[in-house]
C-alpha atoms as a PDB file:
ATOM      1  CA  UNK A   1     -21.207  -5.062 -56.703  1.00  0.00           C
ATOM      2  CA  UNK A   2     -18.843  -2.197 -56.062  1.00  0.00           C
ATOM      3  CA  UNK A   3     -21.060   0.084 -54.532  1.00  0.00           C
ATOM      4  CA  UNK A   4     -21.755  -2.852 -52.107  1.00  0.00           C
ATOM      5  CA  UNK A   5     -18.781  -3.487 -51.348  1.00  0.00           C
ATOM      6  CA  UNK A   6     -17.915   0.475 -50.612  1.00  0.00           C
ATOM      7  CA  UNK A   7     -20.942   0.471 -48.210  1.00  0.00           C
ATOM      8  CA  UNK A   8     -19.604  -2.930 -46.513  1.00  0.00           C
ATOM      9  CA  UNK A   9     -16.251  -1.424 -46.202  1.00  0.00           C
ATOM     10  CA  UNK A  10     -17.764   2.417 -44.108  1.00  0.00           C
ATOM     11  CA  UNK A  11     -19.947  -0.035 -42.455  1.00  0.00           C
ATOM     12  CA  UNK A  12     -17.546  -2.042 -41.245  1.00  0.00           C
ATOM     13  CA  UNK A  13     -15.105   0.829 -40.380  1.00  0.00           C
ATOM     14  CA  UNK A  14     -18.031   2.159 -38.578  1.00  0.00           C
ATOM     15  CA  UNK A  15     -18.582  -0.398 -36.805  1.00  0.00           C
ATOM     16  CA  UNK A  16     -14.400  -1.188 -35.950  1.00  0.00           C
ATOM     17  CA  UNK A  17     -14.219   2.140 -34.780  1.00  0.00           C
ATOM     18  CA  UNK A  18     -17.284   2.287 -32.451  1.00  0.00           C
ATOM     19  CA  UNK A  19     -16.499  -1.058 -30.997  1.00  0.00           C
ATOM     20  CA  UNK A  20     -13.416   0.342 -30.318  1.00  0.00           C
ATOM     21  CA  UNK A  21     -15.568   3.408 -28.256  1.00  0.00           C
ATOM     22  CA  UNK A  22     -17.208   1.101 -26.249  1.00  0.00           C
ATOM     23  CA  UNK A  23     -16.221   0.506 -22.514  1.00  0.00           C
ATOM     24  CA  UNK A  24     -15.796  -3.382 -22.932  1.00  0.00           C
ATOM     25  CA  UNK A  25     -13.222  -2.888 -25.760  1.00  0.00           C
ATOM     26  CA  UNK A  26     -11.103  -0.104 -23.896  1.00  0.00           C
ATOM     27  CA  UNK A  27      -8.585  -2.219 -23.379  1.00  0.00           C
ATOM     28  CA  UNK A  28      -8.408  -3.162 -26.749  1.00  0.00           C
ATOM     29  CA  UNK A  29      -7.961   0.473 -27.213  1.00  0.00           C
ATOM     30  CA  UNK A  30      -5.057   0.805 -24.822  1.00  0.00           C
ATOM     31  CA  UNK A  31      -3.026  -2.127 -25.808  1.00  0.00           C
ATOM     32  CA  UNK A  32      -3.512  -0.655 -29.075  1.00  0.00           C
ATOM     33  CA  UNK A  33      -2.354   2.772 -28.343  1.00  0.00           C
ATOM     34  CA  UNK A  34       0.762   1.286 -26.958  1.00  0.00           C
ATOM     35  CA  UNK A  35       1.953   0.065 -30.560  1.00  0.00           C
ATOM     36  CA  UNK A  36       4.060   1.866 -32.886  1.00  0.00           C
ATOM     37  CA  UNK A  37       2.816   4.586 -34.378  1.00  0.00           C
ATOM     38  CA  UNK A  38       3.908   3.916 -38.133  1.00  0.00           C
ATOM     39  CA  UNK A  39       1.858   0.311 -37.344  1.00  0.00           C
ATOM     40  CA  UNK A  40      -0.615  -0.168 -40.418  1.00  0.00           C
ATOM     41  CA  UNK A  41      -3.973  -1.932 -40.757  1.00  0.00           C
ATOM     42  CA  UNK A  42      -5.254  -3.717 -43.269  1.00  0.00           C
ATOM     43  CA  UNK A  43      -8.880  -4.504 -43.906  1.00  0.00           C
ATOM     44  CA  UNK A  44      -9.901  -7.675 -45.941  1.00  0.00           C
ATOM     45  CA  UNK A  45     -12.845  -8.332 -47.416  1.00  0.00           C
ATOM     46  CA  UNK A  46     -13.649 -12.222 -48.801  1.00  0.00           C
ATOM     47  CA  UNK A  47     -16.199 -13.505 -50.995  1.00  0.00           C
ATOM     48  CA  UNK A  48     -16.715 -17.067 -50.375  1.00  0.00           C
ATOM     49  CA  UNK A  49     -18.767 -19.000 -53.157  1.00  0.00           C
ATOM     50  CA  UNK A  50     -22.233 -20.021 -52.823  1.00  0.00           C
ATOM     51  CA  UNK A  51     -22.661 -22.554 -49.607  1.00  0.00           C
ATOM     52  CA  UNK A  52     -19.056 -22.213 -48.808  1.00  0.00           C
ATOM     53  CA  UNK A  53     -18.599 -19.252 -45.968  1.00  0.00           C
ATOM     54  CA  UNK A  54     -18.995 -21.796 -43.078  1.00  0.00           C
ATOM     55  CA  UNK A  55     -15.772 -23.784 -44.302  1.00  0.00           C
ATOM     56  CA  UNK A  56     -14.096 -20.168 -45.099  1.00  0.00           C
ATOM     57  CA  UNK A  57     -14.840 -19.004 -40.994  1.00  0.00           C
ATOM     58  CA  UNK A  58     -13.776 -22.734 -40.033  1.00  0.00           C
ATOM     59  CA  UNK A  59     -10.485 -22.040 -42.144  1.00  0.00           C
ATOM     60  CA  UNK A  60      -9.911 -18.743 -40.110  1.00  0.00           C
ATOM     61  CA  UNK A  61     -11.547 -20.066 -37.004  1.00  0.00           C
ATOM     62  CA  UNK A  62      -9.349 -23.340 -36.423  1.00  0.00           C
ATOM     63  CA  UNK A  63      -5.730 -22.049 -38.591  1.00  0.00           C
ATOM     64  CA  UNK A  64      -5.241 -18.781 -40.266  1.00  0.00           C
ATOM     65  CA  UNK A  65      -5.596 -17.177 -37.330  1.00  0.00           C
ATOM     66  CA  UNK A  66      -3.041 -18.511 -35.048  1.00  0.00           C
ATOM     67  CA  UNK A  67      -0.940 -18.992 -38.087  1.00  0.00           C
ATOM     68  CA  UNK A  68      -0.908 -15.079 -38.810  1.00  0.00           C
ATOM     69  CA  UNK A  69       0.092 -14.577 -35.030  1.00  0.00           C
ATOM     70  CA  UNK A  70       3.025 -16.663 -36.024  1.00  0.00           C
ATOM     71  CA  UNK A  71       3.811 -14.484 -38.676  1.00  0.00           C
ATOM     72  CA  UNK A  72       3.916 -11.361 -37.184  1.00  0.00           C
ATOM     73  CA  UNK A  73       0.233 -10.470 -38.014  1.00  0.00           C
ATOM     74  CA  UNK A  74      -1.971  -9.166 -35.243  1.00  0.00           C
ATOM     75  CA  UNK A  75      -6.041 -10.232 -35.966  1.00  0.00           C
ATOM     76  CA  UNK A  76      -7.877  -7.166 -34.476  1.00  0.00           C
ATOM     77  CA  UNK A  77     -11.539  -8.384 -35.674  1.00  0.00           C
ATOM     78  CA  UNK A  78     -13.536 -10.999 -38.026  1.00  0.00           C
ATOM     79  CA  UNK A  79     -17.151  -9.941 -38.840  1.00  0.00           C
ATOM     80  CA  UNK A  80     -20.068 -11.114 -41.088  1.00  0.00           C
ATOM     81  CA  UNK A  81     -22.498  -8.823 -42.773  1.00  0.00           C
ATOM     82  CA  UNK A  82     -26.210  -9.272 -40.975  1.00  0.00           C
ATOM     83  CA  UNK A  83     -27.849  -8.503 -44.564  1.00  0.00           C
ATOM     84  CA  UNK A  84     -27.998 -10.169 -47.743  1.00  0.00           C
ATOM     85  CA  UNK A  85     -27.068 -10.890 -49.985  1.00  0.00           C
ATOM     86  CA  UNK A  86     -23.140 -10.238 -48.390  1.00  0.00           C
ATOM     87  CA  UNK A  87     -24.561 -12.420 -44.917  1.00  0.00           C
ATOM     88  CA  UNK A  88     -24.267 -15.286 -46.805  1.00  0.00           C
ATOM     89  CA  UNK A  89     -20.888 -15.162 -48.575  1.00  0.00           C
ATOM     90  CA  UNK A  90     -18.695 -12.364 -46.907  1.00  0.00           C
ATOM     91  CA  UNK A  91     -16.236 -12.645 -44.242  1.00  0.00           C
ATOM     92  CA  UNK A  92     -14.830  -9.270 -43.432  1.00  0.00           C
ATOM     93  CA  UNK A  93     -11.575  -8.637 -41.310  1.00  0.00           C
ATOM     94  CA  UNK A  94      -9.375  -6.585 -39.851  1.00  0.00           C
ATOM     95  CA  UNK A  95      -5.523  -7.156 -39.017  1.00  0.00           C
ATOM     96  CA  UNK A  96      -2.124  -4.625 -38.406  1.00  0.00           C
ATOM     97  CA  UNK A  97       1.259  -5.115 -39.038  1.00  0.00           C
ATOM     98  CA  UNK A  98       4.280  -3.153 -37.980  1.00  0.00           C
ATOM     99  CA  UNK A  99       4.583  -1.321 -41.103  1.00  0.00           C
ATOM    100  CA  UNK A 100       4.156  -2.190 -45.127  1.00  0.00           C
ATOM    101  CA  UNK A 101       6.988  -3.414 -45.057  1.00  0.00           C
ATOM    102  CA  UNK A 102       6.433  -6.019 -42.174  1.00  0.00           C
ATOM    103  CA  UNK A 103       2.765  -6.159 -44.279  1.00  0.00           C
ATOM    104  CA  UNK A 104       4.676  -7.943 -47.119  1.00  0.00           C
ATOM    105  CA  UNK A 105       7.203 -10.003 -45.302  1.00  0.00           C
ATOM    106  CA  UNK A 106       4.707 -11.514 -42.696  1.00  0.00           C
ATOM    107  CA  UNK A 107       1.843 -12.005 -45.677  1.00  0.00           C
ATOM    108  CA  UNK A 108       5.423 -13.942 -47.751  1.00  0.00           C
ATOM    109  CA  UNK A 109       6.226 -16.151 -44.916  1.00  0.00           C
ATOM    110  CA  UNK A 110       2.339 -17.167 -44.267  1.00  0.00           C
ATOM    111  CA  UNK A 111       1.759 -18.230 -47.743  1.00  0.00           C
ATOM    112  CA  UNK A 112       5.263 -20.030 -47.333  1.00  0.00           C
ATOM    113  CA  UNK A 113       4.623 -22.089 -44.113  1.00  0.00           C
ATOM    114  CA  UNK A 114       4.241 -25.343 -45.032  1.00  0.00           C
ATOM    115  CA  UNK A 115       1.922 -25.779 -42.580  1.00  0.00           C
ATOM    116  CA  UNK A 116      -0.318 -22.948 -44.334  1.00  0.00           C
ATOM    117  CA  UNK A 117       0.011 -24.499 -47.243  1.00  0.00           C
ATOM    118  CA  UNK A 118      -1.319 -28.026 -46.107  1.00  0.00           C
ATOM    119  CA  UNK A 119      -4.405 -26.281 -44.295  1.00  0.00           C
ATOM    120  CA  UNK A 120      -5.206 -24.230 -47.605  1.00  0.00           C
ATOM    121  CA  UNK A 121      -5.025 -27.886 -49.519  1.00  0.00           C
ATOM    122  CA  UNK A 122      -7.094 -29.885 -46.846  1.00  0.00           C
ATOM    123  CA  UNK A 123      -9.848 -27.087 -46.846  1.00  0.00           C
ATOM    124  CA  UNK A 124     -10.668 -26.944 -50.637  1.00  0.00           C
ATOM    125  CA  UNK A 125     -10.261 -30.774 -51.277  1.00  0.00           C
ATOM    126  CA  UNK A 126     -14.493 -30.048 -51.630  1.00  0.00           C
ATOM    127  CA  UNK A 127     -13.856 -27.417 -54.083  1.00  0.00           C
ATOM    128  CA  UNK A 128     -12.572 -23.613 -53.813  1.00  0.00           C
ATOM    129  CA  UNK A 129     -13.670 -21.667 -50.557  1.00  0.00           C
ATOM    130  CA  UNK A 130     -12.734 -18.013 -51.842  1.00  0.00           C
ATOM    131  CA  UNK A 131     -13.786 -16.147 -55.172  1.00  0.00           C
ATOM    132  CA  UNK A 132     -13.103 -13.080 -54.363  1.00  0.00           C
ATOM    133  CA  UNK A 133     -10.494 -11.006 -51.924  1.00  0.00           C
ATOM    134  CA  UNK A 134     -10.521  -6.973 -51.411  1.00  0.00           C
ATOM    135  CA  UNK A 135      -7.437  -6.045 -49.415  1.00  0.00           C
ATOM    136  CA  UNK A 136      -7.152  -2.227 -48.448  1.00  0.00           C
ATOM    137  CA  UNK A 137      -4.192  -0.749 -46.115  1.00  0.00           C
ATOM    138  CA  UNK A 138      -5.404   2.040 -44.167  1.00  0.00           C
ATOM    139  CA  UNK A 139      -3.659   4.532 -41.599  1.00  0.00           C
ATOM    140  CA  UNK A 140      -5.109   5.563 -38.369  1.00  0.00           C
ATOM    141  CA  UNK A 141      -6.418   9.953 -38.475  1.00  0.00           C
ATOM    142  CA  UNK A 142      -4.634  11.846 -35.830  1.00  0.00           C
ATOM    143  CA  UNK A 143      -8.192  11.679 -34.169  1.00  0.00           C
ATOM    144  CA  UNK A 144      -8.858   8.062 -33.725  1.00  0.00           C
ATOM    145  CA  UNK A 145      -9.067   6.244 -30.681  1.00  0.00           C
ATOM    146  CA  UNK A 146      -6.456   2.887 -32.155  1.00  0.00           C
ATOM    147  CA  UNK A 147      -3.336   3.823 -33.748  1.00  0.00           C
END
């Protein structure tokens, strides 16, 4: 399960950093650029229990993500893995925040909002929607193209 989730992880910086490359997402790239340059990312990886991942993307889909704007967390990109067995449980994102600092005082005001708090309620009243969470904080090399 490790090893699995090491190759998810390059695969998905792979692909972050190739979308990134591509002429559709240079703006992405610019706007990007134009942040501070002590911003951090953070890549999250979720494990969603068996027959649960479309309630987990409906979570993110319909709340967290607008509720993470609020809180001073920028979503960069949500992916699923195409192959199993990770297609049918994994939800796989990347966000930024101003620093580590901000990282932990956004993240501490999201799980505060009672608003957050009600969504994470309504969405498990079937029964838990995560069993597993793999947060990594990664800096940008001098040499790629979002900082």
């Amino acid at each position: 399960m490790a090893t699995s989730k090491r190759v998810l992880f390059a695969g998905v910086a792979t692909v972050f950093g190739a979308g990134f490359l591509m002429g559709s997402t240079m703006q992405g790239v610019e706007d990007a650029q134009a942040q501070s340059a002590d911003r951090v990312f953070e890549l999250r990886t979720y494990t969603a229990p068996e027959g649960k991942l479309p309630n987990l993307e409906a979570r993110f889909r319909d709340h967290s993500m607008s509720l993470f704007e609020k809180h001073g967390i920028t979503n960069l990109g949500y992916w699923t893995p195409q192959d199993e067995p990770d297609s049918s449980n994994t939800l796989v994102y990347i966000i930024a925040h101003d620093s580590r600092e901000a990282a932990t005082a956004s993240w501490a005001a999201f799980l505060a909002d009672p608003e957050w708090q009600r969504v994470a309620r309504e969405s498990q009243v079937d029964g838990r929607i995560v069993s597993g969470l793999v947060s990594v904080f990664l800096d940008p090399t001098d040499y790629s193209p979002i900082k």
